[in-house]
Each structure stands twice: as C-alpha cells, then as structure tokens.
N, C-alpha and C. Protein backbone atom coordinates (compact mmCIF):
# COMPACT_ATOMS: atom_id res chain seq x y z
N UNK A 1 -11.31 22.66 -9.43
CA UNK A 1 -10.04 22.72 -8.71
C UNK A 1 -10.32 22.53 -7.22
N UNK A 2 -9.31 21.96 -6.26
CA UNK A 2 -9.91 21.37 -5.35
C UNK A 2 -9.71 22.78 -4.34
N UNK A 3 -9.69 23.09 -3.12
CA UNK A 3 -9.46 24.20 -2.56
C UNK A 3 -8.81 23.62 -1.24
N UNK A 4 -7.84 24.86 -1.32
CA UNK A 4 -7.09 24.59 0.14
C UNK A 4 -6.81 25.70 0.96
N UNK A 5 -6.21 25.48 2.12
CA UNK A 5 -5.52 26.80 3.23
C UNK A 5 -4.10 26.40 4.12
N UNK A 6 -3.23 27.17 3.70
CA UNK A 6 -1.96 26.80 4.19
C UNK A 6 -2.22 27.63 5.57
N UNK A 7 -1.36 27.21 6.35
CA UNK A 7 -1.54 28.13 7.99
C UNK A 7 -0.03 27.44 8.70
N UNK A 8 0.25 28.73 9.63
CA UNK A 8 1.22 28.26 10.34
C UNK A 8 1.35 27.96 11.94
N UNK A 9 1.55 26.67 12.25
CA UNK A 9 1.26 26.40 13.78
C UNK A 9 2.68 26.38 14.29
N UNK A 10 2.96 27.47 15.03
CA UNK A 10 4.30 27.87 15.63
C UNK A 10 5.23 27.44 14.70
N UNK A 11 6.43 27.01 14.63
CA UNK A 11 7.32 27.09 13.65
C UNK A 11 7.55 26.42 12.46
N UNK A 12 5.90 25.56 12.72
CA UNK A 12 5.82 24.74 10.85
C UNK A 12 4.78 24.97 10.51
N UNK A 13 4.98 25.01 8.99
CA UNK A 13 3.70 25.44 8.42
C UNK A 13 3.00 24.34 7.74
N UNK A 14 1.58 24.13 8.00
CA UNK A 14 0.44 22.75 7.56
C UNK A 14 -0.23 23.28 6.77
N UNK A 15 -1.00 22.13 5.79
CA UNK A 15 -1.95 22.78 4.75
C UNK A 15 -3.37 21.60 5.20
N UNK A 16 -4.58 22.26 4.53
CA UNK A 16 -5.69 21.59 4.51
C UNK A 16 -6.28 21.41 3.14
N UNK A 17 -6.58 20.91 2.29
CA UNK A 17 -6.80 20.70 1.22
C UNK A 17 -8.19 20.02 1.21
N UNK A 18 -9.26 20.25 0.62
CA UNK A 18 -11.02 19.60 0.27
C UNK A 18 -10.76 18.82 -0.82
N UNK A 19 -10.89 17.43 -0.61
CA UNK A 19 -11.08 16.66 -1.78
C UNK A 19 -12.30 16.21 -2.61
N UNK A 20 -13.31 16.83 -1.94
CA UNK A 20 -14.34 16.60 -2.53
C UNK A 20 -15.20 15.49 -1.90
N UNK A 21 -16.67 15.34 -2.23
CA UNK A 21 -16.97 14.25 -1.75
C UNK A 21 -16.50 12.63 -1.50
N UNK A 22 -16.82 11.82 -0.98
CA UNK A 22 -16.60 10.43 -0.91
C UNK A 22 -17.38 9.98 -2.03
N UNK A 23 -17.39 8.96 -3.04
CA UNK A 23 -17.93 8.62 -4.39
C UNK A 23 -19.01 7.51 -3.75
N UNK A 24 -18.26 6.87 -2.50
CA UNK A 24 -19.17 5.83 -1.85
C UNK A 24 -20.24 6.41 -0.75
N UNK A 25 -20.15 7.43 -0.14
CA UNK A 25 -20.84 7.58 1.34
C UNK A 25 -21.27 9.28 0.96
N UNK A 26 -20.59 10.07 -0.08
CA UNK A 26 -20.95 11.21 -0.13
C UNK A 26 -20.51 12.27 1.33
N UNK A 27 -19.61 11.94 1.83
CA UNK A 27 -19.47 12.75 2.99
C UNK A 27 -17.85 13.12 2.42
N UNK A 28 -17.94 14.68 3.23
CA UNK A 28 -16.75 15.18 2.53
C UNK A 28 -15.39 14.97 3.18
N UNK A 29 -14.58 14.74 2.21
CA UNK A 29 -13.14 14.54 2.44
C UNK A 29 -12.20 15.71 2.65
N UNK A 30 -11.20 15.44 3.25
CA UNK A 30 -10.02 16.15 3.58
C UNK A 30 -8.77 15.44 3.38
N UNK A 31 -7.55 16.17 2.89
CA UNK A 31 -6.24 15.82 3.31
C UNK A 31 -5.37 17.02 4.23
N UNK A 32 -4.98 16.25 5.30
CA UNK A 32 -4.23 17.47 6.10
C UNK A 32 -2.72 17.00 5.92
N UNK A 33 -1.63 18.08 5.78
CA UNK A 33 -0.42 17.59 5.92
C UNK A 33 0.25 18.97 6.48
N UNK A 34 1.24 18.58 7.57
CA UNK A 34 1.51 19.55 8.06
C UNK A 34 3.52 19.07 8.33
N UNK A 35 4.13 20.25 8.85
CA UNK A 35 6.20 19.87 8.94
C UNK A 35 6.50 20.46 8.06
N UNK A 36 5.86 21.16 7.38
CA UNK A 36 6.54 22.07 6.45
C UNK A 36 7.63 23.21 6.81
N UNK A 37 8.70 23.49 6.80
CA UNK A 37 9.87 24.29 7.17
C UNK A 37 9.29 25.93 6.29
N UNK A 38 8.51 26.21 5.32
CA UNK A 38 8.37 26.88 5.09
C UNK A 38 6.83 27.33 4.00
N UNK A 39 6.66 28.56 4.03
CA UNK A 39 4.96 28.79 3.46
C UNK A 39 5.14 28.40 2.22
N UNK A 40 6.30 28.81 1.24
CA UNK A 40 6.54 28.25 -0.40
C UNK A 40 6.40 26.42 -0.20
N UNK A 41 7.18 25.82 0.71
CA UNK A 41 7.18 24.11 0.36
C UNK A 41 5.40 24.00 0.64
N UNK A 42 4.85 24.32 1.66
CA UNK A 42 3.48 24.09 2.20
C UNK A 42 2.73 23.97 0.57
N UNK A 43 3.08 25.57 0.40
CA UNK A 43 2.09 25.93 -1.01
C UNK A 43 2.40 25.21 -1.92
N UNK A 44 3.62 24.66 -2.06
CA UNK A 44 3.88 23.30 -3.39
C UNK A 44 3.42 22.38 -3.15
N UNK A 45 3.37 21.56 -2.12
CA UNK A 45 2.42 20.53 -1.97
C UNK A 45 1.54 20.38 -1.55
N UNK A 46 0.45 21.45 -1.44
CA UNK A 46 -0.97 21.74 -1.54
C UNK A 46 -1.22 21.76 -2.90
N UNK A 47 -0.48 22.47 -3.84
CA UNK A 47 -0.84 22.42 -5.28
C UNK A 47 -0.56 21.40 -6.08
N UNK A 48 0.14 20.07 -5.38
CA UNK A 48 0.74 19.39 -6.22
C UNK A 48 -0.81 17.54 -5.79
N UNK A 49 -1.14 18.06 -4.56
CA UNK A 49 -2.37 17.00 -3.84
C UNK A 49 -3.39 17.24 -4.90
N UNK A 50 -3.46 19.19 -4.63
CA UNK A 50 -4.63 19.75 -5.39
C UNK A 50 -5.50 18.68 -6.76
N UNK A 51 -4.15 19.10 -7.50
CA UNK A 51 -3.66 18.56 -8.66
C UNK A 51 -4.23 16.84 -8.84
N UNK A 52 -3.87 16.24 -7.63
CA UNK A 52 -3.43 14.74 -7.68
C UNK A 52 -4.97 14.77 -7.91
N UNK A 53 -5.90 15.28 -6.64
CA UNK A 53 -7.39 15.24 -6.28
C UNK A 53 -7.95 15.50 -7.51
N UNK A 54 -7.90 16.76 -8.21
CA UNK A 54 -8.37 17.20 -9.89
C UNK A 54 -8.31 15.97 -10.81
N UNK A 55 -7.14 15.17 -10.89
CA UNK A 55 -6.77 14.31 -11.63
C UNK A 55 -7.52 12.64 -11.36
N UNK A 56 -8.21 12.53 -9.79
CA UNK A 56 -8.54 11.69 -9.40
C UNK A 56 -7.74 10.40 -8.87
N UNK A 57 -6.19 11.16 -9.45
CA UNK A 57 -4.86 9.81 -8.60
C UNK A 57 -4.41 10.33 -7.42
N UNK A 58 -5.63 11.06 -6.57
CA UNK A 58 -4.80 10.84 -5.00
C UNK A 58 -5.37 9.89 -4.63
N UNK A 59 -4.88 9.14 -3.93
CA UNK A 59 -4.52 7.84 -2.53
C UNK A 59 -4.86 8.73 -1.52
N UNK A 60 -6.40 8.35 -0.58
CA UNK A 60 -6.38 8.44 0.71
C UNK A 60 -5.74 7.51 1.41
N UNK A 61 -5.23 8.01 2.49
CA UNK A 61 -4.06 7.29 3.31
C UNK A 61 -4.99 6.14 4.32
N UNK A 62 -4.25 4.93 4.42
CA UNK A 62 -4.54 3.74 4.53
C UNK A 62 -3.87 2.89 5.69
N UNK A 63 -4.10 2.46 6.88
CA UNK A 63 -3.09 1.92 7.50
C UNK A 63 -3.23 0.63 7.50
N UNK A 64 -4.09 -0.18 6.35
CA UNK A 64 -4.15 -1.46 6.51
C UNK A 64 -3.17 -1.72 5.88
N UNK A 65 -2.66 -3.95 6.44
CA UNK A 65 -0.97 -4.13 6.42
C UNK A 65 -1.05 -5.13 5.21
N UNK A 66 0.17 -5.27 4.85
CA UNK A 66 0.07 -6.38 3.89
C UNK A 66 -0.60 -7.51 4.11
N UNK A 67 -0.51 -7.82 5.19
CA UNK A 67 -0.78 -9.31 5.30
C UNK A 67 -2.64 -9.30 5.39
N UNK A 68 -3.26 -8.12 5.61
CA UNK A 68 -4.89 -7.98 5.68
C UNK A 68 -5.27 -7.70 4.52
N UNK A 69 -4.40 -7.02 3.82
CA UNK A 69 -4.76 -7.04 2.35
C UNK A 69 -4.58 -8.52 1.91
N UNK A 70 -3.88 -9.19 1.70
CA UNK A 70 -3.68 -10.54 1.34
C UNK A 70 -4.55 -11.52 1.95
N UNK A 71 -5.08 -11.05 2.63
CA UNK A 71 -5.97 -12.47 3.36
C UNK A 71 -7.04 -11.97 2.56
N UNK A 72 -7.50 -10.70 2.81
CA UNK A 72 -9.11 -10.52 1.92
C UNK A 72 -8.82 -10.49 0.49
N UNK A 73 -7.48 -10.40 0.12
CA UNK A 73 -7.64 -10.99 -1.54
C UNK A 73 -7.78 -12.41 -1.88
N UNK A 74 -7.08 -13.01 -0.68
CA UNK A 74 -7.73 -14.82 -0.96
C UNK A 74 -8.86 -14.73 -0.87
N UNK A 75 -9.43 -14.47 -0.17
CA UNK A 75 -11.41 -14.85 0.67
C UNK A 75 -12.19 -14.10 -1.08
N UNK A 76 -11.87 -13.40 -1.73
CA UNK A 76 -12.26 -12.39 -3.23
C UNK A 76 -12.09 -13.06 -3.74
N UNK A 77 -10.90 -13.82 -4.59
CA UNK A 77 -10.25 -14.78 -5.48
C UNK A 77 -11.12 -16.38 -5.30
N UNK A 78 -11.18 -16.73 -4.05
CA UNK A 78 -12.03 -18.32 -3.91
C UNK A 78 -12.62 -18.57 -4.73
N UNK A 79 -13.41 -17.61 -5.11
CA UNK A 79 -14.66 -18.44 -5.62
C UNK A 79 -14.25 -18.74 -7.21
N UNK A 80 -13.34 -17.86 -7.72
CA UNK A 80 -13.20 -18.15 -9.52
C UNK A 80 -12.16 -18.74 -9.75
N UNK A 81 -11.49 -19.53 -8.72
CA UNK A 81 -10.04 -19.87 -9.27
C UNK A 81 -10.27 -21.59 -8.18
N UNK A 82 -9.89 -22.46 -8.76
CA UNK A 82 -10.07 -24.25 -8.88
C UNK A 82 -9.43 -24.31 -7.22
N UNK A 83 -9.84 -24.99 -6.34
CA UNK A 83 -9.27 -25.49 -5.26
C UNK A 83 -7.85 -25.33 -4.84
N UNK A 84 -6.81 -25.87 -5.94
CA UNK A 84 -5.80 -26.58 -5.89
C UNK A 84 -4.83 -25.13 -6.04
N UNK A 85 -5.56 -24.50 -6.84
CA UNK A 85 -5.08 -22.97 -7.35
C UNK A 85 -5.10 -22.03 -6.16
N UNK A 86 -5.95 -22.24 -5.26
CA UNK A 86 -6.02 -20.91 -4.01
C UNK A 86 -5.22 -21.82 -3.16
N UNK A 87 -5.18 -23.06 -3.02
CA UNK A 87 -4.52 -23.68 -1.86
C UNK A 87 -3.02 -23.29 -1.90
N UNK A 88 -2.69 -23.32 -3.26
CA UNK A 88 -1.11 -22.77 -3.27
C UNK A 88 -1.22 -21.62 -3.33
N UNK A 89 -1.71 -20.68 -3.53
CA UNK A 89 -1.88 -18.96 -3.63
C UNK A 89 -1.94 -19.04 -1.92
N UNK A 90 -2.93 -19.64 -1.60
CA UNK A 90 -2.47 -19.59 0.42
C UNK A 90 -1.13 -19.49 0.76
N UNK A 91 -0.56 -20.86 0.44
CA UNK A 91 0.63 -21.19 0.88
C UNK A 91 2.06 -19.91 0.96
N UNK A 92 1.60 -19.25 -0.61
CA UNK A 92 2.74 -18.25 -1.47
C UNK A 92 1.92 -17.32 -0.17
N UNK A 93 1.27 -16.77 -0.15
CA UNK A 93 0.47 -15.61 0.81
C UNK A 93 1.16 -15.89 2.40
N UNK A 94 0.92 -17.25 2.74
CA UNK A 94 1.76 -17.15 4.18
C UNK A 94 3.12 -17.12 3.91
N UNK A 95 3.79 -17.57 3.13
CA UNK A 95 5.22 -17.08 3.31
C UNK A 95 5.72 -15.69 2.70
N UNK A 96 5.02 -14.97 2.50
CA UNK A 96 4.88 -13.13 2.29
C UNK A 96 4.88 -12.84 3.68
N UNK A 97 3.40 -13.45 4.15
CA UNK A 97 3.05 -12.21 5.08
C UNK A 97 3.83 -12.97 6.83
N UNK A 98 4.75 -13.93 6.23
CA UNK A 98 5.63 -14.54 7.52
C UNK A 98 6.47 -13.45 7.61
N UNK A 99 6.81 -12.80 6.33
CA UNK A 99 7.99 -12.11 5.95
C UNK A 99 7.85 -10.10 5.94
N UNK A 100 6.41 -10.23 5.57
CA UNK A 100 6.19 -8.74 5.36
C UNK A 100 4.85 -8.18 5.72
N UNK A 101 4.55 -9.01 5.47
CA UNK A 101 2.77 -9.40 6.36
C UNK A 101 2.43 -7.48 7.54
N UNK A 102 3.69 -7.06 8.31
CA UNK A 102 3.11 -6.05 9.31
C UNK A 102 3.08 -4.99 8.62
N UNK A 103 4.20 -4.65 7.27
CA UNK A 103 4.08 -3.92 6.65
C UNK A 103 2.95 -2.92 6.37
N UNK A 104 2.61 -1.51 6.15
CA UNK A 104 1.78 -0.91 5.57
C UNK A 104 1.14 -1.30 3.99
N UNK A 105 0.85 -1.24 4.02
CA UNK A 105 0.59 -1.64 2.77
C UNK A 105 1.13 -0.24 1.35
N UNK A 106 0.53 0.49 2.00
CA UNK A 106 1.00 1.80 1.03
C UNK A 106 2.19 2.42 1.74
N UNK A 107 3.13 1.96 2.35
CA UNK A 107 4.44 2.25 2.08
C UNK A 107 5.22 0.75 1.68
N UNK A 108 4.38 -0.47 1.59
CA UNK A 108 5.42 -0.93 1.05
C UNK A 108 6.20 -0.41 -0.41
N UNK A 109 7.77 -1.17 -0.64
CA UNK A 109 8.64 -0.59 -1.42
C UNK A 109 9.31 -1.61 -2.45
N UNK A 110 9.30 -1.47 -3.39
CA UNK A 110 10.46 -2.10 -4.23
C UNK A 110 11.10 -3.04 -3.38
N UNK A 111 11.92 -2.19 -2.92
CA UNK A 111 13.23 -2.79 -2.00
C UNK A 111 13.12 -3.53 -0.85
N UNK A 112 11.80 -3.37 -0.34
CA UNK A 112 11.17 -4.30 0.27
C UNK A 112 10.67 -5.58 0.00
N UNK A 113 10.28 -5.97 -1.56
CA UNK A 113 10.05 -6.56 -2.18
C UNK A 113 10.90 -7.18 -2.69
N UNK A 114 11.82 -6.55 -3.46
CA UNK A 114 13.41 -7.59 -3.53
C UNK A 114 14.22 -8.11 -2.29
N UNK A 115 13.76 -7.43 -0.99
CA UNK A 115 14.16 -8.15 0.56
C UNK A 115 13.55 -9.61 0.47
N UNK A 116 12.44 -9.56 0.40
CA UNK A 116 11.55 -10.79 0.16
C UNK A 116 11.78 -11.86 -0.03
N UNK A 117 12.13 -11.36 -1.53
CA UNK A 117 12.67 -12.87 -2.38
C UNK A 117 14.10 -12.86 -2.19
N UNK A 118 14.54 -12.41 -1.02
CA UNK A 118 16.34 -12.44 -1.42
C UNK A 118 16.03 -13.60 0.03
N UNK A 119 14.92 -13.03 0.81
CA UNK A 119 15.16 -13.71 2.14
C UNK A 119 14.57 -15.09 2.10
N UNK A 120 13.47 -15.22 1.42
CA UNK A 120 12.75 -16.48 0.89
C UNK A 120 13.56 -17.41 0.11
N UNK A 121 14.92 -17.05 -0.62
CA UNK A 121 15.76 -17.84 -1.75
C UNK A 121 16.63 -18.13 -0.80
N UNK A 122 17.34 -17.07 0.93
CA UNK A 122 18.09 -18.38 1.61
C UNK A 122 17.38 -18.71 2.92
N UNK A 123 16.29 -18.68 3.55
CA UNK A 123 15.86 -18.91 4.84
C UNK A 123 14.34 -19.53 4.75
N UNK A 124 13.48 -19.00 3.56
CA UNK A 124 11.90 -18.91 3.57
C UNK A 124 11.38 -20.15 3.87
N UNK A 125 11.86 -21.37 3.51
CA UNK A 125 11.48 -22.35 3.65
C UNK A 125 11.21 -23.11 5.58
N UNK A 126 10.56 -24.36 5.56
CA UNK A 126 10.58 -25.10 6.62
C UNK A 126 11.96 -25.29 7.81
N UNK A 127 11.90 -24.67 8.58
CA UNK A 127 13.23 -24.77 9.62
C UNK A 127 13.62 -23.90 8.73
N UNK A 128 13.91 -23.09 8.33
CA UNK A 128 15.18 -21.95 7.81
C UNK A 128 16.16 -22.33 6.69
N UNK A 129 14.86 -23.00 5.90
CA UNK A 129 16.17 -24.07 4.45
C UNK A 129 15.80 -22.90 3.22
N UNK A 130 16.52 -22.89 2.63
CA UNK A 130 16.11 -22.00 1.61
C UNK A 130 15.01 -22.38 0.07
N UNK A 131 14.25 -21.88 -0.36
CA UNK A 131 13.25 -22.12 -0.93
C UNK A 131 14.04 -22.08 -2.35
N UNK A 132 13.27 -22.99 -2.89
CA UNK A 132 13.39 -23.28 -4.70
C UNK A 132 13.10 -22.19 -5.48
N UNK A 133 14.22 -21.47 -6.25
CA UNK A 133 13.79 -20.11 -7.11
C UNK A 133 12.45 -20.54 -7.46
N UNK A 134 11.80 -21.43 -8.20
CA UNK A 134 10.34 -21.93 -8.70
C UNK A 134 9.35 -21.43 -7.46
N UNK A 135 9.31 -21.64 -6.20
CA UNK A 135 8.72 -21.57 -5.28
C UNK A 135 8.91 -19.98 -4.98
N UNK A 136 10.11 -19.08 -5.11
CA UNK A 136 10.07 -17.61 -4.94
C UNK A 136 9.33 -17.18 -6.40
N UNK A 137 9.20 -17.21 -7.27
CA UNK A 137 9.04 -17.25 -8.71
C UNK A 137 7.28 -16.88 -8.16
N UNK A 138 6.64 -18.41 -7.48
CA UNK A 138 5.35 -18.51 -7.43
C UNK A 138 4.66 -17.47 -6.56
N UNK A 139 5.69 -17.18 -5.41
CA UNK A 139 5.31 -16.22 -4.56
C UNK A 139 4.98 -14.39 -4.96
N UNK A 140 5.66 -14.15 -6.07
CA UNK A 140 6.15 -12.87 -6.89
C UNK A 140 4.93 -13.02 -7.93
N UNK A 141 4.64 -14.22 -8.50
CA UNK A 141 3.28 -14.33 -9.51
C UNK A 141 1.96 -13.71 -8.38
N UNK A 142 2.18 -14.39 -7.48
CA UNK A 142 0.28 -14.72 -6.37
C UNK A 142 0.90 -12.76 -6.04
N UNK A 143 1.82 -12.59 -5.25
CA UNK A 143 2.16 -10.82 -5.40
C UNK A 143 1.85 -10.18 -6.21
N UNK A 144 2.18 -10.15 -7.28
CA UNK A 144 2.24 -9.46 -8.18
C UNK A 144 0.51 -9.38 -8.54
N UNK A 145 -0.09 -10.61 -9.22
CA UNK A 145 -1.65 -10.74 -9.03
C UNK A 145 -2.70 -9.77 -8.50
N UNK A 146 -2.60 -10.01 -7.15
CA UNK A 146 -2.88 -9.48 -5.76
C UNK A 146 -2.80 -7.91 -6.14
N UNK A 147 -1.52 -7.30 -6.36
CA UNK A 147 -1.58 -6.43 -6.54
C UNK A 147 -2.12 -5.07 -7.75
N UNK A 148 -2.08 -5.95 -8.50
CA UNK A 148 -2.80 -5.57 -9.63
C UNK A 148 -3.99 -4.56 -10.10
C-alpha cells in the first residue's frame, strides 16, 4: 500500500502520497496535490491515488503537448511503415497539430477531439477550404494509431 500525509497549509488542505520507486532510474517518486476545502476530500483522494499507485494505473503528470508527442511518434513509426505511408501520416499529423498541436497532451479531451474534425470538415484544408470527410477519416485513423 502506498503511504501518504494529508496536512493543512492555512485554509487548504494538501496531501503527499510515495509512489514508490521509478521502474526506470529507481529514484523515488511522489505525488503532491493540494486545494482541498477540507481534511475528509484531501483523505479521499489520497486514498483513491493510493489505490491508482497499488494498482499501477497512476499517470505521472506530463506537460508534454500534442504536437511533441506526434512528432516523436512519426520519427518511432519510420522505420516499419513504407515511405508513402509516413509521408501521409506526416501530412494527417500537421493538420492535428495546426489545430491542437499546443494542447497538453494528458488533458486532451473527447470534445476536443470532435472540435478537430468538426474544424478540419469546414476550414482544415489549404486557404481555409474545407477538407474531404476521407481526409478527416485519415486524420482520426494516424490519431487514433498514435494513440494507442
């Protein structure tokens, strides 16, 4: 079980939670979260990270953007997929990250994602023409991929 300490810094209360070592570097981890209105919410989501950490599905927090994730998934992908195949996976990749590219990556959203293709089906194209459902279609495949 992972171990934590709730504490209160003037009128909100923060927690610290040990996640255990790093699997890659062996140096130890932390999650801090603090705005808590009260010691019960603090203590629920210390137990609920706890939990995530025990389970091995917590997400350390990340501020790289969509569009850096997407470039180093092309430069990964090169080598096993035919010329003609990454050249259009480029293409679908710049008109994402024209569009969403500054994004976080781990807060992008659904609804961010249906922004996408709503904005790519009337503007995405060359001069502001709207793109061929086939061409939003391709962009949502190389996405979707990517994300995987």
């Amino acid at each position: 079980m992972a171990n934590g300490s709730v504490k209160r810094n003037g009128k909100v209360w923060s927690f610290v939670v040990d996640l255990g070592p790093d699997p890659a570097t062996g140096r130890r981890r932390q999650a801090r979260r603090s705005g808590f209105a009260t010691k019960k919410a603090a203590d629920a989501a210390l137990r609920d990270l706890a939990t995530a950490a025990d389970a091995g599905t917590a997400v350390s927090r990340s501020r790289i953007t969509v569009s850096q994730f997407l470039t180093d998934w092309l430069e990964t992908i090169k080598p096993r997929v035919r010329e003609t195949t990454w050249v259009s996976y480029r293409m679908a990749v710049e008109r994402i990250t024209r569009q969403i590219g500054a994004v976080q990556l781990q807060s992008l959203t659904p609804l961010q994602v249906e922004g996408l293709y709503a904005t790519l089906l009337e503007r995405g194209g060359a001069g502001g023409r709207a793109l061929a459902p086939k061409t939003v279609r391709n962009c949502h495949i190389v996405l979707r991929r990517a994300l995987a």
